[in-house]
Protein backbone atom coordinates (compact mmCIF):
# COMPACT_ATOMS: atom_id res chain seq x y z
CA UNK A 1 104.27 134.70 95.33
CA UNK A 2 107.43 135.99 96.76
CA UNK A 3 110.34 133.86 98.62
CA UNK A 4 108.81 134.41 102.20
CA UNK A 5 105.38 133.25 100.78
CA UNK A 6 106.85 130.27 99.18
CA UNK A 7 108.51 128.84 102.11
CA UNK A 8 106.25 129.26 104.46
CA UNK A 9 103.75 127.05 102.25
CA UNK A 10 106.79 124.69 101.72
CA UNK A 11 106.95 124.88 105.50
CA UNK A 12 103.23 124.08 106.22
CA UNK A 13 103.51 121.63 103.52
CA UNK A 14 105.81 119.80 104.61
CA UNK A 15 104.61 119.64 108.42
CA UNK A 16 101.25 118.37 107.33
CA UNK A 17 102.63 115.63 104.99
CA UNK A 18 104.97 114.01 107.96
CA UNK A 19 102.50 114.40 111.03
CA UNK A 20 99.51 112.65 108.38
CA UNK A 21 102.40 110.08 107.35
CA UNK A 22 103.50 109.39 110.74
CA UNK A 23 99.32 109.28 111.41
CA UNK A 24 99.00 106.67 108.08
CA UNK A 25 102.73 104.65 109.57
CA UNK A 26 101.52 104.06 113.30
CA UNK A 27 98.52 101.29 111.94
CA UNK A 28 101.54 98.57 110.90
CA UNK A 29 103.87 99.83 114.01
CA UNK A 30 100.91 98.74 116.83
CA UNK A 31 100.83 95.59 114.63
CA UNK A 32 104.48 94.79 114.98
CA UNK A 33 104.52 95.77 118.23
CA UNK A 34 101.36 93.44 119.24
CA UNK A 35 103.00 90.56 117.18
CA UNK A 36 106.60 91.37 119.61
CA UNK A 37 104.56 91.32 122.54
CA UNK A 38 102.24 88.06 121.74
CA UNK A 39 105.47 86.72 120.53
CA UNK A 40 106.94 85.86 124.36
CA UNK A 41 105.41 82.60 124.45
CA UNK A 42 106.59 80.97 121.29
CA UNK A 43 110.58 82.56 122.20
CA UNK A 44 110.40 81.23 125.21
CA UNK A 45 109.48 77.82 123.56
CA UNK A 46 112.01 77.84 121.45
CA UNK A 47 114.66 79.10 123.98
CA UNK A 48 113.74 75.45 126.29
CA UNK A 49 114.74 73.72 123.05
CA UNK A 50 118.23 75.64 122.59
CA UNK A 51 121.36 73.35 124.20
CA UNK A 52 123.88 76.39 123.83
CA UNK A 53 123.44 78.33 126.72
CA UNK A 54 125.14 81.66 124.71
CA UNK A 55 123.15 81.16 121.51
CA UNK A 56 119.93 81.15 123.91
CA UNK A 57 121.22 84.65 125.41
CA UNK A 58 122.00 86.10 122.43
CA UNK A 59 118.09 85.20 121.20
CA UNK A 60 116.46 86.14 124.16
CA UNK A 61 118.55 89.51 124.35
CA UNK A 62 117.47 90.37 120.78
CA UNK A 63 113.65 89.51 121.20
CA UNK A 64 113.82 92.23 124.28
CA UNK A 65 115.55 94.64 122.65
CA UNK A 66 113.24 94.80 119.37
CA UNK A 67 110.11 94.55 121.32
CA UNK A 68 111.07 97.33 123.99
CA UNK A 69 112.75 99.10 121.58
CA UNK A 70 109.58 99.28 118.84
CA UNK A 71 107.48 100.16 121.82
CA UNK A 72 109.46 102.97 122.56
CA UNK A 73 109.16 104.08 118.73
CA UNK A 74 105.55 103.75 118.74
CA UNK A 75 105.22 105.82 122.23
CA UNK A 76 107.50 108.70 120.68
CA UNK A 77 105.81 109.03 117.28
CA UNK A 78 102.15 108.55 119.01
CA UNK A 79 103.09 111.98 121.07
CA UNK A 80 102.46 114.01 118.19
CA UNK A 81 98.96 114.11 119.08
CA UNK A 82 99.51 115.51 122.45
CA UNK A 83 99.98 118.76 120.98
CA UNK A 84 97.01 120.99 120.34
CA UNK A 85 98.54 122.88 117.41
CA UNK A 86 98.56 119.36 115.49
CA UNK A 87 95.72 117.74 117.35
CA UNK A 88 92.95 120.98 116.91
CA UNK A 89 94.31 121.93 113.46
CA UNK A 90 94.95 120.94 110.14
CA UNK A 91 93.56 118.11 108.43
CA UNK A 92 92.82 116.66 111.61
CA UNK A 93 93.97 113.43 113.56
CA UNK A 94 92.17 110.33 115.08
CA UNK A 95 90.26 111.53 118.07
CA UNK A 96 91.04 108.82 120.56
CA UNK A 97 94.73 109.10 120.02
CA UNK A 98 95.40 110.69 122.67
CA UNK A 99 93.75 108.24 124.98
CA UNK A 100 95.96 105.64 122.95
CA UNK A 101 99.32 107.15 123.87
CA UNK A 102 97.93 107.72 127.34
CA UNK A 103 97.32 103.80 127.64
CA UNK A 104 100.46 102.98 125.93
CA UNK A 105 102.17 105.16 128.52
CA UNK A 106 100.64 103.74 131.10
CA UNK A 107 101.84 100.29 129.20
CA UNK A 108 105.51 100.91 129.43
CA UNK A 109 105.02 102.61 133.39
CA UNK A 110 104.12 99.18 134.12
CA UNK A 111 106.85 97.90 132.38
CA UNK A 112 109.38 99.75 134.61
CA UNK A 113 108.07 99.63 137.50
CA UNK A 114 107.10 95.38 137.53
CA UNK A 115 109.35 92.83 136.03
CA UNK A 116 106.75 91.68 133.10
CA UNK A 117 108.55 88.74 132.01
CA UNK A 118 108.75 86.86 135.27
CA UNK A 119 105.01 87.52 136.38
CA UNK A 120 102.41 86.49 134.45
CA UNK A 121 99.84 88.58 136.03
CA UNK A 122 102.24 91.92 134.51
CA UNK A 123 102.64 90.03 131.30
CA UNK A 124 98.36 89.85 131.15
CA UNK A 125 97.84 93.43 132.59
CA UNK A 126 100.10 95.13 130.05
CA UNK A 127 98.81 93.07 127.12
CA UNK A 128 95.33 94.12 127.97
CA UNK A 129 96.60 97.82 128.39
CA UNK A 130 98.41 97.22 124.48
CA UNK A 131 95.39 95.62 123.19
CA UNK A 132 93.04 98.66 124.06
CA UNK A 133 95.88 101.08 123.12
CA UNK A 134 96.10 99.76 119.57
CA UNK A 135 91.76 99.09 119.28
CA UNK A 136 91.56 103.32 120.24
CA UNK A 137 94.37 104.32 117.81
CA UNK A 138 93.71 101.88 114.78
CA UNK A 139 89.87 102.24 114.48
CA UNK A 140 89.61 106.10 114.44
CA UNK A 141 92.29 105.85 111.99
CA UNK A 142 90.88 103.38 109.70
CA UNK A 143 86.47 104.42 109.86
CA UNK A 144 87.54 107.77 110.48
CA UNK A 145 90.88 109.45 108.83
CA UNK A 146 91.21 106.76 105.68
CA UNK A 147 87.53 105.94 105.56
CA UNK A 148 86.32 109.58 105.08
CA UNK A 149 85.78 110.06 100.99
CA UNK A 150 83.50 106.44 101.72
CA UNK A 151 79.57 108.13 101.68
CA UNK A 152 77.80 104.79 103.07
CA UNK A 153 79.72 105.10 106.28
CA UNK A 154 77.95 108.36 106.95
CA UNK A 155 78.63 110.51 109.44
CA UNK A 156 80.80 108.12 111.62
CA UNK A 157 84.26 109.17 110.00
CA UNK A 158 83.19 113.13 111.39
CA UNK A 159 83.01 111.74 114.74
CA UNK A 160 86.20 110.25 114.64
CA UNK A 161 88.47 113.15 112.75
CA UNK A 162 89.74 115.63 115.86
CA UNK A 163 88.78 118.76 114.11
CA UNK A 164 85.25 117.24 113.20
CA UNK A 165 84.30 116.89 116.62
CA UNK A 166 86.12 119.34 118.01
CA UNK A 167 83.40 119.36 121.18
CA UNK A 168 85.12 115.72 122.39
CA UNK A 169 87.96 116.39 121.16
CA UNK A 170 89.19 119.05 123.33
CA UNK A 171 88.06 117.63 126.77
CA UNK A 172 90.13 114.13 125.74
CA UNK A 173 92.98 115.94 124.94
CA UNK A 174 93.72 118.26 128.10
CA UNK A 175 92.32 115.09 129.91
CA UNK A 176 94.52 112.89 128.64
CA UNK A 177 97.46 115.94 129.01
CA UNK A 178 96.98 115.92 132.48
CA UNK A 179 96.87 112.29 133.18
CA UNK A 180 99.73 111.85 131.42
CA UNK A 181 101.70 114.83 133.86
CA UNK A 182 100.20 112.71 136.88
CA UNK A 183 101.48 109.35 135.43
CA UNK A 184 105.54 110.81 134.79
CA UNK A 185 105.05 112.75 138.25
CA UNK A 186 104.03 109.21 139.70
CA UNK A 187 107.47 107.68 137.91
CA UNK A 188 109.27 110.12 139.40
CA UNK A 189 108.14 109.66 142.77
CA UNK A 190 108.65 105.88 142.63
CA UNK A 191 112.29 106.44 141.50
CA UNK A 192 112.62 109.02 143.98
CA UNK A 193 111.48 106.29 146.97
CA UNK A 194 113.57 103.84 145.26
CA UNK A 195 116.77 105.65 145.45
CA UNK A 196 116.33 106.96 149.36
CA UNK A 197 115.18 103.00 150.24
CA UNK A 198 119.07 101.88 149.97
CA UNK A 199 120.07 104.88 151.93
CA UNK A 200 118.16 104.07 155.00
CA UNK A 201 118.72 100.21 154.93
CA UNK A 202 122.29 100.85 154.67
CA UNK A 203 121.89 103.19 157.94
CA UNK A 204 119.93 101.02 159.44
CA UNK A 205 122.79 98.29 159.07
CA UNK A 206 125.52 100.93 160.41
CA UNK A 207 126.61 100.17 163.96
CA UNK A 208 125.58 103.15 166.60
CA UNK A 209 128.80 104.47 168.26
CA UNK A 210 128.85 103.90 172.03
């Protein structure tokens, strides 16, 4: 084996160990980030308790900040399997990822587009959107990826390994590809018809010269 050879197998190595850790991480990141989420009711319990207005800031602040913040985390590591090259190849990934990163996107759209903390219907919308996010990621990745050397499971960890089944696993990832191009060109275009709504009003406002 010559030096070319050798780190080109160091290379491959190494990409397959961090996208299968990153795969093996992701289980206990959906949980924290369910627990942040679930968590609203009990902080804002504890905030109508608080009698220093800045200390009740200060918590509040924090609680956003580590909930937004890990569902940010958890969107940018789950887009790993929006790439074929990792998604198609190698040891293989859960096969409803995809769809989980898709539903998480769709998660956090709602998030900036709707205030979720001041109505409840948000609030119950995205939960249900992270709840079925975290059920399509975590149970591939548990019956399928860590459950494959089990034999009385069968044939059920095959149908949930991407390169296993590569016959669904194709059609959910360009699927999911393009929804997720449809869902940032629909962000755009709100922002876009958020930014020109000022702009008129303040027209609108302008006096007309005689």
């Amino acid at each position: 084996m010559n030096a070319d050879d050798l780190a080109t197998a160091l290379t491959t190595g190494a990409q397959g160990w961090m996208v299968l850790s990153i795969a093996a991480v992701l289980p206990m990141l959906w949980s924290f980030t369910l627990v942040l989420h679930f968590a609203r009711p009990y902080v804002v319990r504890f905030l109508q308790n608080l009698t220093l207005r800045f200390g009740g800031d200060v918590w509040w602040l924090s609680y956003v900040l580590f909930r937004d913040a890990l569902l940010i985390i958890t969107l940018g590591l789950s887009l790993i399997f929006l790439m074929p090259n990792l998604y198609l190849k190698g040891e293989g990934l859960p096969i409803t990822a995809p769809i989980a990163t898709l539903v998480l996107f769709w998660a956090l759209a709602v998030k900036l587009v709707r205030d979720m903390d001041d109505d409840p219907a948000i609030f119950r919308l995205v939960s249900i959107l992270l709840v079925i996010a975290s059920v399509l990621y975590i149970v591939p990745q548990v019956y399928g990826m860590e459950g494959a050397d089990q034999a009385y499971l069968g044939d059920l960890p095959k149908m949930l390994i991407s390169v296993e089944n590569l016959g669904l696993a194709r059609p959910i990832l360009w699927g999911c590809l393009a929804l997720f191009a449809l869902t940032g060109a629909g962000i755009f275009g709100w922002f876009v018809m958020r930014l020109q709504a000022p702009a008129s009003s303040e027209e609108e406002t302008l006096p007309k010269a005689a």
